[in-house]
PDB file of N, CA and C in Angstrom:
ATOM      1  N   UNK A   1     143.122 -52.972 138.679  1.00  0.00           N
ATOM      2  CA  UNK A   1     144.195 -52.989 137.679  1.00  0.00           C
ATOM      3  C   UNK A   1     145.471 -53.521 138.338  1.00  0.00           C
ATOM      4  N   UNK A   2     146.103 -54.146 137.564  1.00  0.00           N
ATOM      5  CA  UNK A   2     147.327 -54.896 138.437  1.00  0.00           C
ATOM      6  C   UNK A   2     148.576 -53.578 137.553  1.00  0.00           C
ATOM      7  N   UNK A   3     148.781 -52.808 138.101  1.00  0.00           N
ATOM      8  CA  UNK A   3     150.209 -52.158 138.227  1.00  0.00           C
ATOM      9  C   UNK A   3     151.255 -52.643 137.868  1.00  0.00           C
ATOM     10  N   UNK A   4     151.543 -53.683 138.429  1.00  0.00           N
ATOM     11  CA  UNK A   4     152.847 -54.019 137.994  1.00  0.00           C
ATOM     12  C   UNK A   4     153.062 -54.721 136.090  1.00  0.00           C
ATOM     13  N   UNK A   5     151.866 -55.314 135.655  1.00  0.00           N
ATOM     14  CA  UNK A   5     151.468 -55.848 134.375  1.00  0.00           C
ATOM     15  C   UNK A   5     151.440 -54.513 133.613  1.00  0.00           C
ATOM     16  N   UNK A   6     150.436 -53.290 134.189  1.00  0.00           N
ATOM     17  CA  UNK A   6     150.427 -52.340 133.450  1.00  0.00           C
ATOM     18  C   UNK A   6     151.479 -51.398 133.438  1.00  0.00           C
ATOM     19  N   UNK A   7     152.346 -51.669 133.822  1.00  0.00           N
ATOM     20  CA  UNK A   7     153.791 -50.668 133.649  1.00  0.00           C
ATOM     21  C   UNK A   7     154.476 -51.807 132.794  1.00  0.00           C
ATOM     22  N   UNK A   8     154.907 -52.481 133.005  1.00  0.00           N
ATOM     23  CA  UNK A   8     155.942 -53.695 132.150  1.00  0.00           C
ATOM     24  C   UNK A   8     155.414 -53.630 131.125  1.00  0.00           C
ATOM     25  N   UNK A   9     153.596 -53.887 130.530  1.00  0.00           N
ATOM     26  CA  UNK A   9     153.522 -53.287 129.349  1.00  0.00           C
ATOM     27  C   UNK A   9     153.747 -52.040 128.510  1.00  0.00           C
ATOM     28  N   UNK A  10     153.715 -51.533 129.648  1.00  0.00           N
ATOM     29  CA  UNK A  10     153.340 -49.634 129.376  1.00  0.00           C
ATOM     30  C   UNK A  10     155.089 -49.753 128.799  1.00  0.00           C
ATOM     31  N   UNK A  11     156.111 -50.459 129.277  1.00  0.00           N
ATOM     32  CA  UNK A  11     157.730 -49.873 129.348  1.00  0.00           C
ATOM     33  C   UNK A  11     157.624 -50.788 127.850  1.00  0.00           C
ATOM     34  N   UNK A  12     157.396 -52.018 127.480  1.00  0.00           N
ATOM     35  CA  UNK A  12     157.289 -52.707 126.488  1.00  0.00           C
ATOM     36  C   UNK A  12     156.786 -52.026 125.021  1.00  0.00           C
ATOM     37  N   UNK A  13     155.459 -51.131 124.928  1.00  0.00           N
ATOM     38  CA  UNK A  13     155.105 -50.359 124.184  1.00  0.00           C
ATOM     39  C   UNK A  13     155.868 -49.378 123.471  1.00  0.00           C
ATOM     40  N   UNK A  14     156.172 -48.607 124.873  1.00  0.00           N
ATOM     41  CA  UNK A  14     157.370 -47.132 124.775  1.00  0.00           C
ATOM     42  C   UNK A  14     158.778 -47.790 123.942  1.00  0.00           C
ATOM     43  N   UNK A  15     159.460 -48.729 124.227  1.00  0.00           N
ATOM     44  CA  UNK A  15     160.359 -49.011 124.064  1.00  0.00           C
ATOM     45  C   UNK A  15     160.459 -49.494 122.253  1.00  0.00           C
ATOM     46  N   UNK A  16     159.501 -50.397 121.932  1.00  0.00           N
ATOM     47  CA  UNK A  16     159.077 -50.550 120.491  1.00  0.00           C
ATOM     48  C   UNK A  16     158.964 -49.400 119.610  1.00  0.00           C
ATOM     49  N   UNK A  17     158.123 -48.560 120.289  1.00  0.00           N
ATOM     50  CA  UNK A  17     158.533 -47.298 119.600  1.00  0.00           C
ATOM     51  C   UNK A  17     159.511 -46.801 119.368  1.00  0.00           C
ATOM     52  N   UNK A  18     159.980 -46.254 120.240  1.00  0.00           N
ATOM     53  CA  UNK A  18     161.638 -45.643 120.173  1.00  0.00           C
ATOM     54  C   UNK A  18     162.097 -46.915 119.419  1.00  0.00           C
ATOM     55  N   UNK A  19     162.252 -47.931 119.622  1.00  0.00           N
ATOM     56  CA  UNK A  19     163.083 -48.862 118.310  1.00  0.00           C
ATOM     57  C   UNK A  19     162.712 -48.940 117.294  1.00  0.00           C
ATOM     58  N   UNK A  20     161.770 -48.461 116.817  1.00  0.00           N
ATOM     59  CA  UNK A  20     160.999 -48.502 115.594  1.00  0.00           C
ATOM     60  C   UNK A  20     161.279 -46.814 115.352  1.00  0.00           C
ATOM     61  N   UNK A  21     161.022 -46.216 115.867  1.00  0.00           N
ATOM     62  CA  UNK A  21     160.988 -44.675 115.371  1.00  0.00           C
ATOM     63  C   UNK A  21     162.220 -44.330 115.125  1.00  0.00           C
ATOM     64  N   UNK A  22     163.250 -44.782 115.365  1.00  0.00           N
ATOM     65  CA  UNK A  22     164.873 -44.867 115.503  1.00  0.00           C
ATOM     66  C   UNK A  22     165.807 -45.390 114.107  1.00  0.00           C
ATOM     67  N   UNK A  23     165.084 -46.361 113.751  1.00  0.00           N
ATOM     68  CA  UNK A  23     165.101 -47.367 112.500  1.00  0.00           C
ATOM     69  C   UNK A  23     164.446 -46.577 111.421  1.00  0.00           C
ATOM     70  N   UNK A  24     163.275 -46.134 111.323  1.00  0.00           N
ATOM     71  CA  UNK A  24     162.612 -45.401 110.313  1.00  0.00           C
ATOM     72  C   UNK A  24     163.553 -43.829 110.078  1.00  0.00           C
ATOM     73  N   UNK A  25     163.626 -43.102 111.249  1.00  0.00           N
ATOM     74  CA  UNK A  25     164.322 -41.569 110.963  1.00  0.00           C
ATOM     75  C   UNK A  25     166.046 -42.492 110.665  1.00  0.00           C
ATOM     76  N   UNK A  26     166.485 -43.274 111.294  1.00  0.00           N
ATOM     77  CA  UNK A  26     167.924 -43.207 110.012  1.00  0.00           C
ATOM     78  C   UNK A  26     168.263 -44.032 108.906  1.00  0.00           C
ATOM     79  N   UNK A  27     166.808 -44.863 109.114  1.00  0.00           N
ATOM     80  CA  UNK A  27     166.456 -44.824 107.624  1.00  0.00           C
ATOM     81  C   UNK A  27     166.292 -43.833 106.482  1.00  0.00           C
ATOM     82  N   UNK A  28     165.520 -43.213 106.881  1.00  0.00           N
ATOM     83  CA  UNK A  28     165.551 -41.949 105.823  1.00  0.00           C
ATOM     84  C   UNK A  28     166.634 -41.053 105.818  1.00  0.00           C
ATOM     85  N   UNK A  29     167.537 -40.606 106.493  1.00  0.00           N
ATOM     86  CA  UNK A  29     168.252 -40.092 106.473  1.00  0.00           C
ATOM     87  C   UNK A  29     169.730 -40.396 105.983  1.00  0.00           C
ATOM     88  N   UNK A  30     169.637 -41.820 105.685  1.00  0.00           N
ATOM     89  CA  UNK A  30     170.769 -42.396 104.672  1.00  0.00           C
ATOM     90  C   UNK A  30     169.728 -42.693 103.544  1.00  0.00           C
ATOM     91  N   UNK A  31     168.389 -43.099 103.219  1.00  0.00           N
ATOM     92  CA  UNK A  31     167.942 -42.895 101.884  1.00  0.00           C
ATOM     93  C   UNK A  31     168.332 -41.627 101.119  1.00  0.00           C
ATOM     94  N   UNK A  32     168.040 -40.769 101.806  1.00  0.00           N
ATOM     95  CA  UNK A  32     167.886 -38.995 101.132  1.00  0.00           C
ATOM     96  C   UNK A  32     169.217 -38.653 101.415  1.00  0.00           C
ATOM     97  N   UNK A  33     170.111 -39.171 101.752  1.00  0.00           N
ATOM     98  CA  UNK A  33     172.030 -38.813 102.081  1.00  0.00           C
ATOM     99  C   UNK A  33     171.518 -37.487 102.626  1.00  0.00           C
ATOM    100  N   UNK A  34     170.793 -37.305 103.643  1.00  0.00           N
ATOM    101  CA  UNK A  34     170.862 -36.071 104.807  1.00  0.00           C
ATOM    102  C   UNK A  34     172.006 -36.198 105.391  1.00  0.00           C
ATOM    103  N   UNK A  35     172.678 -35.004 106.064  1.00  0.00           N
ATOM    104  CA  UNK A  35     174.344 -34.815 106.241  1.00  0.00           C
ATOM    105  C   UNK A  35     174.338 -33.592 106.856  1.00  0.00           C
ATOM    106  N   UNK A  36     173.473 -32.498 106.945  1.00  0.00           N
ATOM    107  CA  UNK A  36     173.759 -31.124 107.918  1.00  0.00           C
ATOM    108  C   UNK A  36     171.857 -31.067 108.096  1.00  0.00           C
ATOM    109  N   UNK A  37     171.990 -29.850 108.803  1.00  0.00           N
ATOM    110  CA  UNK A  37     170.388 -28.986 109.164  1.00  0.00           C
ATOM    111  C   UNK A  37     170.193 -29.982 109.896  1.00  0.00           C
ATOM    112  N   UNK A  38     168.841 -29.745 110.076  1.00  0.00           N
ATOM    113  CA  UNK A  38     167.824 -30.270 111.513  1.00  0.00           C
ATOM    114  C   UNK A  38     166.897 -30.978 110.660  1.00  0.00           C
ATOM    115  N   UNK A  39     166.531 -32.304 111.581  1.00  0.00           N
ATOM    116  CA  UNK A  39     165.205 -33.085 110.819  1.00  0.00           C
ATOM    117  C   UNK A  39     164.161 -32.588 111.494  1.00  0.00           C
ATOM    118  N   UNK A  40     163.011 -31.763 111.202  1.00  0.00           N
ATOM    119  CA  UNK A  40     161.561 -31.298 112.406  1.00  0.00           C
ATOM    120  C   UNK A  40     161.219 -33.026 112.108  1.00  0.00           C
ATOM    121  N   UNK A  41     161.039 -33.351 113.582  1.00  0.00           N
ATOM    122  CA  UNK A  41     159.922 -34.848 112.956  1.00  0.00           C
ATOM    123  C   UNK A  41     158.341 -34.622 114.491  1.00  0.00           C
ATOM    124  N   UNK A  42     157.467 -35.433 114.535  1.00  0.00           N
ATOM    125  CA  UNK A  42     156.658 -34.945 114.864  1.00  0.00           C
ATOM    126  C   UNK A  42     155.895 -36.295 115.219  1.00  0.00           C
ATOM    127  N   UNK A  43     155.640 -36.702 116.444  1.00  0.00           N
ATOM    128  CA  UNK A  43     154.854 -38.117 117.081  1.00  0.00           C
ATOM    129  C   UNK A  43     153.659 -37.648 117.420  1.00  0.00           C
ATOM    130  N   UNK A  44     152.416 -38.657 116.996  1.00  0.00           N
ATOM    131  CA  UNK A  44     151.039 -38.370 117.214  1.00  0.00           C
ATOM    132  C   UNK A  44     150.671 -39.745 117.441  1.00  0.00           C
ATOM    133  N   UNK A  45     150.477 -39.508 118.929  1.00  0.00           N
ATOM    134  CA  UNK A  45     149.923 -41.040 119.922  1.00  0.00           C
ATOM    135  C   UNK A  45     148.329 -40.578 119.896  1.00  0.00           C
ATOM    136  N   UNK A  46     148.009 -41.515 119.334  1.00  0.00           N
ATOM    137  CA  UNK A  46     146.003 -41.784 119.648  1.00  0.00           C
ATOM    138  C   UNK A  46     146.141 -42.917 120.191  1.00  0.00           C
ATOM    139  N   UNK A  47     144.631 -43.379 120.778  1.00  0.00           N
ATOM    140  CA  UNK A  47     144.085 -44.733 121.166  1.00  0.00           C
ATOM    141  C   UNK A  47     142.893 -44.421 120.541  1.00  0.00           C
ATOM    142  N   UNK A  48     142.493 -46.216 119.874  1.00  0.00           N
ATOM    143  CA  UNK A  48     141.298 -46.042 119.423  1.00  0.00           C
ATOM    144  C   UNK A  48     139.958 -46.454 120.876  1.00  0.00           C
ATOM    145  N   UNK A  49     138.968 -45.434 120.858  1.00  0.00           N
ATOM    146  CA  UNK A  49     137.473 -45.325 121.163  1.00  0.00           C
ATOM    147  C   UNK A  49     137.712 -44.400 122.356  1.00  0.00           C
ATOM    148  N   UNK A  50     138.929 -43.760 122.310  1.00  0.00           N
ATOM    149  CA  UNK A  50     139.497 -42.680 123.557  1.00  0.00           C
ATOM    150  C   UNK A  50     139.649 -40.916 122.677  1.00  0.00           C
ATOM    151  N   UNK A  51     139.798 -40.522 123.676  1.00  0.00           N
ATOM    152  CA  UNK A  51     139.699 -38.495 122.650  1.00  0.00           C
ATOM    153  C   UNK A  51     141.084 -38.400 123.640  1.00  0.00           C
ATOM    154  N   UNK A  52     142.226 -39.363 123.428  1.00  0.00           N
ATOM    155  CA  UNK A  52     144.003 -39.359 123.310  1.00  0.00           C
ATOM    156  C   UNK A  52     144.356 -39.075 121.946  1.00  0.00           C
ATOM    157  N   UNK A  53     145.271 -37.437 122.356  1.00  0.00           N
ATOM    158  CA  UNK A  53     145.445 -37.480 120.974  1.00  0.00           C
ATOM    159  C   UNK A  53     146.603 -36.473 121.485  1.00  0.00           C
ATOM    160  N   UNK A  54     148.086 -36.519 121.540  1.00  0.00           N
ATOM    161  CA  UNK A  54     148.777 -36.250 122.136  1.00  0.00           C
ATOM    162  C   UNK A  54     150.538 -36.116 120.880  1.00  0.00           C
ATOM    163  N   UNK A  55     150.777 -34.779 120.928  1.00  0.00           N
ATOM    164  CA  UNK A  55     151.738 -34.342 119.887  1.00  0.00           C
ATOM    165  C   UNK A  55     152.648 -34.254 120.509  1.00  0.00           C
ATOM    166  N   UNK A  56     154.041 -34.735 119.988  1.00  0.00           N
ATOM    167  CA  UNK A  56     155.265 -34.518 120.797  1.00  0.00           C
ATOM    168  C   UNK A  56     156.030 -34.107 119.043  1.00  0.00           C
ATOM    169  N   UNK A  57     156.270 -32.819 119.304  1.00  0.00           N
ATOM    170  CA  UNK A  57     157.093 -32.224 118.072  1.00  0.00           C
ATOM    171  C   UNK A  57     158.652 -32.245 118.703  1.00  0.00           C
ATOM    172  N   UNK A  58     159.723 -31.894 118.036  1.00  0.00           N
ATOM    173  CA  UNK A  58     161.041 -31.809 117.923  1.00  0.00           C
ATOM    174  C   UNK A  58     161.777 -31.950 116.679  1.00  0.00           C
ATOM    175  N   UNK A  59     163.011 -31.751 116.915  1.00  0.00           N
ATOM    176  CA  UNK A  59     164.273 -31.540 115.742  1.00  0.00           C
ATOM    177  C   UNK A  59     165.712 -32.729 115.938  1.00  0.00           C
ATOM    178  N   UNK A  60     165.878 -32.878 115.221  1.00  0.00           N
ATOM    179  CA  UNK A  60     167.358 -33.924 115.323  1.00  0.00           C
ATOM    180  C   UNK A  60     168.146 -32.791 114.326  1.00  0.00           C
ATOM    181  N   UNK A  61     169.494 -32.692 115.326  1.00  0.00           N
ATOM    182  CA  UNK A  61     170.595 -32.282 114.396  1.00  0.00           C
ATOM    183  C   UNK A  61     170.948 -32.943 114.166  1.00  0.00           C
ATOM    184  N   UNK A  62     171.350 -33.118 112.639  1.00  0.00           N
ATOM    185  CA  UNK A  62     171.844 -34.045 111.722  1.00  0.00           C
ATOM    186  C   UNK A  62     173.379 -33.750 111.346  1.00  0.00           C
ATOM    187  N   UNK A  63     173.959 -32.689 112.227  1.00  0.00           N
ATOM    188  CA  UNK A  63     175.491 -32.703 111.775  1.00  0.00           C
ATOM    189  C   UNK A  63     175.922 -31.480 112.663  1.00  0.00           C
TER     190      UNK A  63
END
């Protein structure tokens, strides 16, 4: 495995996400005029033909 290809992708992946997951939650949160409380939101990373299946829960204060 060449390391250095598989991290630059690995940082390339991660990073799309967070820009994408970033865009979608304040998206919704100016659709629905959210303005106080906590958003619970909740990431579920699979790979397909792998048993990866990996939950990262949390909260955004919204005010």
């Amino acid at each position: 495995m060449d390391e250095e290809k598989f991290n630059l992708s690995m940082r390339k992946f991660l990073k799309q996400v967070g820009v994408t997951s970033q865009h979608e939650i304040e998206a919704l949160v100016r659709e629905r005029g959210l303005t106080s409380g906590k958003l619970k939101v909740r990431v579920v990373l699979t790979s397909e033909n792998t048993d990866l299946n990996h939950v990262v829960e949390g909260e955004i204060d919204l005010g």
